[in-house]
N, C-alpha and C. Protein backbone atom coordinates (compact mmCIF):
# COMPACT_ATOMS: atom_id res chain seq x y z
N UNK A 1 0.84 -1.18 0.00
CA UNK A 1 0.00 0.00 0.00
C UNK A 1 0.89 1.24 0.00
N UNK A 2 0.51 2.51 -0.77
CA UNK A 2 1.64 3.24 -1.05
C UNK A 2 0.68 4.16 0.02
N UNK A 3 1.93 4.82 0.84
CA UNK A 3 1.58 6.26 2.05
C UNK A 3 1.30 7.47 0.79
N UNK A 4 0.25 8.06 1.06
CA UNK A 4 -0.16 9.31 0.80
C UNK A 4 0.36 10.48 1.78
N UNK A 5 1.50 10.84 1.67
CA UNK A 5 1.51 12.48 2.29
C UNK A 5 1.97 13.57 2.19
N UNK A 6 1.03 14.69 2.59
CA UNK A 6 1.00 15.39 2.45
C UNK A 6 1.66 16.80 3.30
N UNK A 7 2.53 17.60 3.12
CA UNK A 7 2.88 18.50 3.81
C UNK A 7 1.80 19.55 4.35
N UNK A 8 1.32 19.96 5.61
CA UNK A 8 0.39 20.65 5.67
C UNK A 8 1.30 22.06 6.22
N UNK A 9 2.13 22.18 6.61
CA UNK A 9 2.52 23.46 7.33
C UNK A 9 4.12 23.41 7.66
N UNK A 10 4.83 24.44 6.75
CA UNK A 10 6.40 24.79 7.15
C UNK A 10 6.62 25.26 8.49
N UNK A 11 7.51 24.45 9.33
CA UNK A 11 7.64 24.71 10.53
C UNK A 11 8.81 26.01 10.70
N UNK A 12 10.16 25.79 9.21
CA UNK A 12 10.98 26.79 9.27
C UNK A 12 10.50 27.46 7.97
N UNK A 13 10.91 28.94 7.55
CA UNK A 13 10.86 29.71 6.17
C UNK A 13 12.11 30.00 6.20
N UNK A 14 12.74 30.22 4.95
CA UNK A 14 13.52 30.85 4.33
C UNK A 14 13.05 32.31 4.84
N UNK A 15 14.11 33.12 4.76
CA UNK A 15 14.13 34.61 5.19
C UNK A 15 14.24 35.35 3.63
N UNK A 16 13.88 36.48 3.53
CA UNK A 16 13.54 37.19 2.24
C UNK A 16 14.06 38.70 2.75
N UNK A 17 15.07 39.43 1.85
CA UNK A 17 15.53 40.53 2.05
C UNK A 17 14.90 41.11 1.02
N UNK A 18 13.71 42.14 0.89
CA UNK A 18 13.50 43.35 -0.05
C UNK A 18 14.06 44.50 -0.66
N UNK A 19 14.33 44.49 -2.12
CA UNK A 19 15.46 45.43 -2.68
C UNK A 19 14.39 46.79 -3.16
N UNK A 20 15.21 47.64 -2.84
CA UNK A 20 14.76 49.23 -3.37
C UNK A 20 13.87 49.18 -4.47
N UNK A 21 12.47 49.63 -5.08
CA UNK A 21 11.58 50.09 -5.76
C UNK A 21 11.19 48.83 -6.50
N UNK A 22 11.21 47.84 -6.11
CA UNK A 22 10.45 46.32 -6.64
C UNK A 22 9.06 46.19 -5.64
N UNK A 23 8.21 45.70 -6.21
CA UNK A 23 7.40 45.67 -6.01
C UNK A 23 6.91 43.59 -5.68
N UNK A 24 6.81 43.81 -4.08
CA UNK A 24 6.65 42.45 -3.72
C UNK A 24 5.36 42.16 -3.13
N UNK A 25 4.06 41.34 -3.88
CA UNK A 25 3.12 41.04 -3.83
C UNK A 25 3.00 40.15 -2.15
N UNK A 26 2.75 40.26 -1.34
CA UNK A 26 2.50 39.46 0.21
C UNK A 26 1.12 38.97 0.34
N UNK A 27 0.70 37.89 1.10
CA UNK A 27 0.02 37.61 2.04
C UNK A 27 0.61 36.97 3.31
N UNK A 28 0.08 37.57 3.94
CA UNK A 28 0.53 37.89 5.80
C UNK A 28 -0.39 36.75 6.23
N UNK A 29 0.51 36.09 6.65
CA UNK A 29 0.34 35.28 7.26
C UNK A 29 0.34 34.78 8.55
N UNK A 30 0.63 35.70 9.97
CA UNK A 30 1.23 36.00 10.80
C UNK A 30 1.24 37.95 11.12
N UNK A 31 0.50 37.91 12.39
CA UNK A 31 0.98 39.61 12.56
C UNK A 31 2.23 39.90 12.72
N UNK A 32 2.78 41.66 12.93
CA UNK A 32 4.46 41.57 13.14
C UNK A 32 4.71 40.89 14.72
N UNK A 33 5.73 40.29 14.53
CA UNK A 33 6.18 39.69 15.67
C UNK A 33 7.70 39.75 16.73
N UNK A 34 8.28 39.75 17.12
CA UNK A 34 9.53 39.79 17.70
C UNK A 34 10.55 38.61 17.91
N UNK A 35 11.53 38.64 17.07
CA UNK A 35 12.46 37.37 16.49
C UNK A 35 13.06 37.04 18.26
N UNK A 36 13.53 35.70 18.50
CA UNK A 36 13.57 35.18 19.64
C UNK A 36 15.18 36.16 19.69
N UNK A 37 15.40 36.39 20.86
CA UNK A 37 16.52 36.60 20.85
C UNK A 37 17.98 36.24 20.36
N UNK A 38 18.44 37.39 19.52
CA UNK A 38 19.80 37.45 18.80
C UNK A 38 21.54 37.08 20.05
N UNK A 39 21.80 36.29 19.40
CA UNK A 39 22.84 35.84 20.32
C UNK A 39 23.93 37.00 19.38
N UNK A 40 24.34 37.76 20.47
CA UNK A 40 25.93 38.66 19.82
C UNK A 40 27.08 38.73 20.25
N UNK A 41 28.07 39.34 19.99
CA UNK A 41 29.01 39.26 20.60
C UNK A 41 29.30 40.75 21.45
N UNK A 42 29.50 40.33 22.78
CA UNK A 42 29.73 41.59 23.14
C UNK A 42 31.11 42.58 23.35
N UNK A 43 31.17 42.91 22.29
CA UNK A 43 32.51 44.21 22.39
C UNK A 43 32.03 45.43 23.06
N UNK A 44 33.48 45.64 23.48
CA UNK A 44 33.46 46.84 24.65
C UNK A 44 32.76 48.00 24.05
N UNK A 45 32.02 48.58 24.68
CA UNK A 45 31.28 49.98 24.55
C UNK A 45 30.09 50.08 23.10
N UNK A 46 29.74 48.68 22.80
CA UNK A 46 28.67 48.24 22.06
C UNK A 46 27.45 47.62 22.65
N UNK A 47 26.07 48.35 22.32
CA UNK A 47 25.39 48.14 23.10
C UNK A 47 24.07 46.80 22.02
N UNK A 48 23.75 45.64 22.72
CA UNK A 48 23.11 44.91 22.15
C UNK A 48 21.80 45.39 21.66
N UNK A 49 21.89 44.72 20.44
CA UNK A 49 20.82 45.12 19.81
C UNK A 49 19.64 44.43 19.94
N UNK A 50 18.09 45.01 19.96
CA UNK A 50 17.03 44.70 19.62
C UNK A 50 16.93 43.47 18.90
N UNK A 51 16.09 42.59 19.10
CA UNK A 51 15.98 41.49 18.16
C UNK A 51 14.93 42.25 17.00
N UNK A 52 14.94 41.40 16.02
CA UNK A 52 14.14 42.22 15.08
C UNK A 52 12.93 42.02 14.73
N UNK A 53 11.73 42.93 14.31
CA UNK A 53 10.59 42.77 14.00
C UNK A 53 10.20 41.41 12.79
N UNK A 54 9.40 40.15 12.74
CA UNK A 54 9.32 39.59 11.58
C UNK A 54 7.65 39.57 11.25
N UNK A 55 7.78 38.95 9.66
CA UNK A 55 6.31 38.65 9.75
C UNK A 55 6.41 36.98 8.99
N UNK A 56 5.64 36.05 8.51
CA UNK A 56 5.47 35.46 7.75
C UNK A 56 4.09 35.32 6.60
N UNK A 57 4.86 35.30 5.64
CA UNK A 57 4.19 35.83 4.24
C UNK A 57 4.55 34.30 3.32
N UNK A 58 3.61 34.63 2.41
CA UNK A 58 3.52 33.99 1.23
C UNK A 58 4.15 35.37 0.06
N UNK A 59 5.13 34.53 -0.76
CA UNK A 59 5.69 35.66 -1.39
C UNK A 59 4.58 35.12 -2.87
N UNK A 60 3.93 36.20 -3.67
CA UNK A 60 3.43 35.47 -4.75
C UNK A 60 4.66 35.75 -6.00
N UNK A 61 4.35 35.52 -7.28
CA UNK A 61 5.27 35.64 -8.38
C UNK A 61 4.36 35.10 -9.40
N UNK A 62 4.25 35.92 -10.69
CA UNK A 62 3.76 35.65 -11.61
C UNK A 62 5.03 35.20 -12.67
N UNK A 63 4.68 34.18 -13.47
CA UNK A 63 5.61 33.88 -14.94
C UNK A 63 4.98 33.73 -15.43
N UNK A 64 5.46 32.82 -16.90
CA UNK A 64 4.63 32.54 -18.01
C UNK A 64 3.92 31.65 -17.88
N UNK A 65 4.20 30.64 -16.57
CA UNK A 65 2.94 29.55 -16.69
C UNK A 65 1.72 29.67 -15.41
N UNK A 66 1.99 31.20 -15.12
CA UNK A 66 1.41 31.51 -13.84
C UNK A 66 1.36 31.99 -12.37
N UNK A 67 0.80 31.99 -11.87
CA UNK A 67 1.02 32.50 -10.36
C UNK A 67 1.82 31.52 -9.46
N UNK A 68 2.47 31.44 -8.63
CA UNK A 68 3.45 30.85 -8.03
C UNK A 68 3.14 31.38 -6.62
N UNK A 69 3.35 30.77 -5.29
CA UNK A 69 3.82 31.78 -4.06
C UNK A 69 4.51 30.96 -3.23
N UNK A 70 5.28 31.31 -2.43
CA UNK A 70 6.09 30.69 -1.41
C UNK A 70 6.57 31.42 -0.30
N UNK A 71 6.88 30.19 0.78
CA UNK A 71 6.59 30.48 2.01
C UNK A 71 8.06 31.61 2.20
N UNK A 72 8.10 32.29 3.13
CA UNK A 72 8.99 33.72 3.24
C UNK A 72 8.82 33.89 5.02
N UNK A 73 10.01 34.56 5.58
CA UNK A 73 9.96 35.29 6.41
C UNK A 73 10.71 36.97 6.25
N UNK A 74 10.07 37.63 6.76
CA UNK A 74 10.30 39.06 5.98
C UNK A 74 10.90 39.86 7.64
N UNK A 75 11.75 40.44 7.30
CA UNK A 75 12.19 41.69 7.99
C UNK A 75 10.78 43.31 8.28
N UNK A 76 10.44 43.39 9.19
CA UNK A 76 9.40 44.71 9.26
C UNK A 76 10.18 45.52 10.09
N UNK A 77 11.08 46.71 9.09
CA UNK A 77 11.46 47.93 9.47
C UNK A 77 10.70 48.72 10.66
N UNK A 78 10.66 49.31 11.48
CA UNK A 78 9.91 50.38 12.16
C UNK A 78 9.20 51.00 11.30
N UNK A 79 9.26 51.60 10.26
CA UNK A 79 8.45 52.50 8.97
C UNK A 79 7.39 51.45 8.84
N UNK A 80 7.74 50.55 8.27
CA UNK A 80 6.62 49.34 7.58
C UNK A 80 5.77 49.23 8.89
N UNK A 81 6.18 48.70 10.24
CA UNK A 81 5.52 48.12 11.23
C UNK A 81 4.58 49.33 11.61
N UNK A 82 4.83 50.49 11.73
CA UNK A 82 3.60 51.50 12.36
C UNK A 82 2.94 51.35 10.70
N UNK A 83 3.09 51.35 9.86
CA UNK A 83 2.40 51.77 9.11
C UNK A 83 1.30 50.08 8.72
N UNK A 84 1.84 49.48 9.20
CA UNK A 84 0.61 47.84 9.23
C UNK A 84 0.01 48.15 10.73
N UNK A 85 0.48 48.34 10.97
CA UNK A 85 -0.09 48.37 12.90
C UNK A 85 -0.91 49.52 12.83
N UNK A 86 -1.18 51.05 11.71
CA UNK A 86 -1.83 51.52 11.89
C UNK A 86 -2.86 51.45 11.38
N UNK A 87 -3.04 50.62 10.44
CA UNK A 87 -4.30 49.92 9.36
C UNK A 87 -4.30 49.16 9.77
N UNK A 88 -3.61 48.09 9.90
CA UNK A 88 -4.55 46.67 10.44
C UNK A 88 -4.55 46.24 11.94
N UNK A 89 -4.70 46.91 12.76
CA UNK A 89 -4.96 46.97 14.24
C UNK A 89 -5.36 45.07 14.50
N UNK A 90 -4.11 44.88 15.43
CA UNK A 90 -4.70 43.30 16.27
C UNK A 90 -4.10 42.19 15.63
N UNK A 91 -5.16 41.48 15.06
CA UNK A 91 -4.75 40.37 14.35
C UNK A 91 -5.72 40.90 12.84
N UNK A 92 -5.27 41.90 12.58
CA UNK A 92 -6.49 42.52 11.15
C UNK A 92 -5.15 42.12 9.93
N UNK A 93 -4.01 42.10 10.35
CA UNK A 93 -3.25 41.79 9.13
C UNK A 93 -3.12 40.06 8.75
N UNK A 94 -3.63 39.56 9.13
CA UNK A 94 -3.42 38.08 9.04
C UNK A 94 -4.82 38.09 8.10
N UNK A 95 -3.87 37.61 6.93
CA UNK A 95 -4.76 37.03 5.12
C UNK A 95 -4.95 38.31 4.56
N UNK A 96 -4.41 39.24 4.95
CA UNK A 96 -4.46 40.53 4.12
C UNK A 96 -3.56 40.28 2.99
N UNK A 97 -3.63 40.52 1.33
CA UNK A 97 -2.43 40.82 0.20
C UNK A 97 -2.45 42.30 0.05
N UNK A 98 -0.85 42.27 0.49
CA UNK A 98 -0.26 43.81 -0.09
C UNK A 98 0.59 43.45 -0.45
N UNK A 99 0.62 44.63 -1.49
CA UNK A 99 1.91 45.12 -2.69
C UNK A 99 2.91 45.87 -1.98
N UNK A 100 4.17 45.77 -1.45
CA UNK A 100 5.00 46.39 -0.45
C UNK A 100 6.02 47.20 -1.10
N UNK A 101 6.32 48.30 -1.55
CA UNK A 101 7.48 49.18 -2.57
C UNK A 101 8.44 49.18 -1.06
N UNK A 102 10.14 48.92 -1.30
CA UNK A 102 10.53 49.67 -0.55
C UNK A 102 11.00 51.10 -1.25
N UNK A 103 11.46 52.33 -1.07
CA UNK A 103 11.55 53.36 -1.15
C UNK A 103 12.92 53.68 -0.65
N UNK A 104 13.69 54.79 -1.18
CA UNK A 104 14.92 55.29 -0.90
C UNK A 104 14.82 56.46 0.55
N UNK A 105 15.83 55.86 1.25
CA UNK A 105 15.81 56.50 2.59
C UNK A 105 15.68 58.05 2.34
N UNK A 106 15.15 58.42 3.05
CA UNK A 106 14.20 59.90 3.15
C UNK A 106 15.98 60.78 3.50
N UNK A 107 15.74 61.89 2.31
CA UNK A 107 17.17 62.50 2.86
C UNK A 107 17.49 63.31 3.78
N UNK A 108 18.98 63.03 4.48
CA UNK A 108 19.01 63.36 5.81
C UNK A 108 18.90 62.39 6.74
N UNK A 109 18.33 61.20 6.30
CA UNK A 109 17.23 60.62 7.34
C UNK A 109 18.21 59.40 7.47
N UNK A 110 17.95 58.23 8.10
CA UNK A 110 18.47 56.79 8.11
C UNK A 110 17.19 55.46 8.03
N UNK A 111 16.21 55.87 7.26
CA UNK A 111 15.18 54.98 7.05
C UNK A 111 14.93 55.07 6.05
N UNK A 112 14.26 53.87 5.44
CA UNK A 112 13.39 54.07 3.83
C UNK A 112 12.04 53.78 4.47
N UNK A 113 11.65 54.46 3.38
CA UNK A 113 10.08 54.77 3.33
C UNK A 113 9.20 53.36 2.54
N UNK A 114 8.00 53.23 2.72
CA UNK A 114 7.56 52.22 1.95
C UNK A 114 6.35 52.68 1.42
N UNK A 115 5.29 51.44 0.11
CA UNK A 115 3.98 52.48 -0.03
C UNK A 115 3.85 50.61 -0.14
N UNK A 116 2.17 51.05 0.40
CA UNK A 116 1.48 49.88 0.48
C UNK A 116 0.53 49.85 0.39
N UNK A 117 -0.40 48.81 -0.56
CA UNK A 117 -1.61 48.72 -1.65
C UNK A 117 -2.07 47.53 -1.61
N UNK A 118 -3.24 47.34 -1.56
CA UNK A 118 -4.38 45.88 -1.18
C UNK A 118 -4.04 45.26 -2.69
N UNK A 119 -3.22 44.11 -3.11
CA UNK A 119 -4.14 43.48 -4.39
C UNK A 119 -4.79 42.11 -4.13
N UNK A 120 -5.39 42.30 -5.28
CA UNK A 120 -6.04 40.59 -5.90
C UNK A 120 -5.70 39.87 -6.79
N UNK A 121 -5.92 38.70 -6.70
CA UNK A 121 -5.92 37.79 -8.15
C UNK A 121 -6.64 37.86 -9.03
N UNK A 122 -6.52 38.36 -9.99
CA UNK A 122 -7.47 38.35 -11.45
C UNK A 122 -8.37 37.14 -11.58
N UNK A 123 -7.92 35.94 -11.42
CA UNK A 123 -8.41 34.97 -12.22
C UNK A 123 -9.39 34.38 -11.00
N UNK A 124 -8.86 34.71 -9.69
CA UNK A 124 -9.71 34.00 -8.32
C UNK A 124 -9.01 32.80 -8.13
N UNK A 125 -8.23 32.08 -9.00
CA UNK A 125 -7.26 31.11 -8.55
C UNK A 125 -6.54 30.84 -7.34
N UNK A 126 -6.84 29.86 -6.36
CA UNK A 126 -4.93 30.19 -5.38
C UNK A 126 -3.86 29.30 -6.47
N UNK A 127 -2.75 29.94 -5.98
CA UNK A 127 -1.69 29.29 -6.62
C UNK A 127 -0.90 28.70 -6.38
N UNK A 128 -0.19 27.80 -6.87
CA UNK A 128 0.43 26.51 -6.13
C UNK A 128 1.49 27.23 -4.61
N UNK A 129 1.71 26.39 -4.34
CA UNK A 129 2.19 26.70 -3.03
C UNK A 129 3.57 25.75 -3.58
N UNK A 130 4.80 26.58 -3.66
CA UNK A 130 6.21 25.88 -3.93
C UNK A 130 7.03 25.10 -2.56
N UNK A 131 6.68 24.27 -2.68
CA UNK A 131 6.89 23.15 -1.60
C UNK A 131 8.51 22.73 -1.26
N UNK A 132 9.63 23.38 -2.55
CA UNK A 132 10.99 22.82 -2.49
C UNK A 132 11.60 22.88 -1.06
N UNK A 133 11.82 21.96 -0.60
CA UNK A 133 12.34 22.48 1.27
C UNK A 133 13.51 22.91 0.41
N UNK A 134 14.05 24.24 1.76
CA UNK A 134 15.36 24.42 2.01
C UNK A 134 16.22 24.50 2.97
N UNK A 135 17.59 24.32 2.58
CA UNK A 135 18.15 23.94 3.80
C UNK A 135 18.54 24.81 4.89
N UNK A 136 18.23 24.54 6.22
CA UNK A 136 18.12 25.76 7.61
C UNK A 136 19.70 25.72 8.03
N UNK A 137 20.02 27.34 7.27
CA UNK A 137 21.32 27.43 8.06
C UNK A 137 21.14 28.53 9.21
N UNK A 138 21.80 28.56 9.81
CA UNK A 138 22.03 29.31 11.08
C UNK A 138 22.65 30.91 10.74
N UNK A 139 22.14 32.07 10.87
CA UNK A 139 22.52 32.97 10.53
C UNK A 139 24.01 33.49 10.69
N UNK A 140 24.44 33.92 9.56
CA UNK A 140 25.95 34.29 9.21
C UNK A 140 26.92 32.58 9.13
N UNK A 141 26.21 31.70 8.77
CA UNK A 141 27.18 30.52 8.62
C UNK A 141 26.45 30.17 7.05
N UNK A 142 27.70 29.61 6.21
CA UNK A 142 26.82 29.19 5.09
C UNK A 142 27.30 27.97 5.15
């Protein structure tokens, strides 16, 4: 008798860094959250840093044979996070799709800006869900 199974839920994601004025289609999957604590090294007169804001998303991607999405964990800047936390109050961002621009740091400033827009699927389709595991390395080791 052959086993039928099925993956129902990624326990780890791949992490996803967003580049300047691309435009990355999300569903939020997860409100913003606070990464478990960062192990650092402590040098003299350096003060430890904040662990960082995350979310988990479905990244979508269109090609020629269609819609695509896969599982992602995303970095949420301070800019991005008030600006989801001020629209989607609670648990209001979980199954929301936005279109996320990042934007060139405001001059003078040390942040980029972002713009963010509700879309949909044209066709009403979901789209496959890219299942390739990958392999969990430990940050800064390859």
């Amino acid at each position: 008798m052959a086993l039928k199974l099925k993956k129902t839920e990624s326990v780890t994601r791949e992490h996803f860094q967003m580049e300047l004025g691309v435009e990355y289609y999300f569903e939020f999957q997860t409100q913003v959250y606070k990464a478990p604590n960062v192990r650092t090294r402590n040098v003299a007169g350096e003060v430890n840093k904040e662990p960082p804001m995350l979310a988990d998303v479905l990244l979508f991607v269109e090609d020629a044979e269609g819609v695509l999405s896969k599982e992602y964990t995303i970095i949420i800047n301070t800019v991005l996070k008030n600006i989801l936390d001020d629209t989607y109050p609670g648990d209001a961002l979980i199954g929301e799709r936005l279109c996320v621009v990042k934007l060139p740091k405001v001059q003078g400033r040390d942040y980029n800006r972002f713009n963010v827009a509700r879309f949909d699927l044209d066709d009403g389709e979901e789209p496959a869900v890219d299942t390739t595991p990958v392999p969990n390395r430990m940050r800064g080791k390859a």
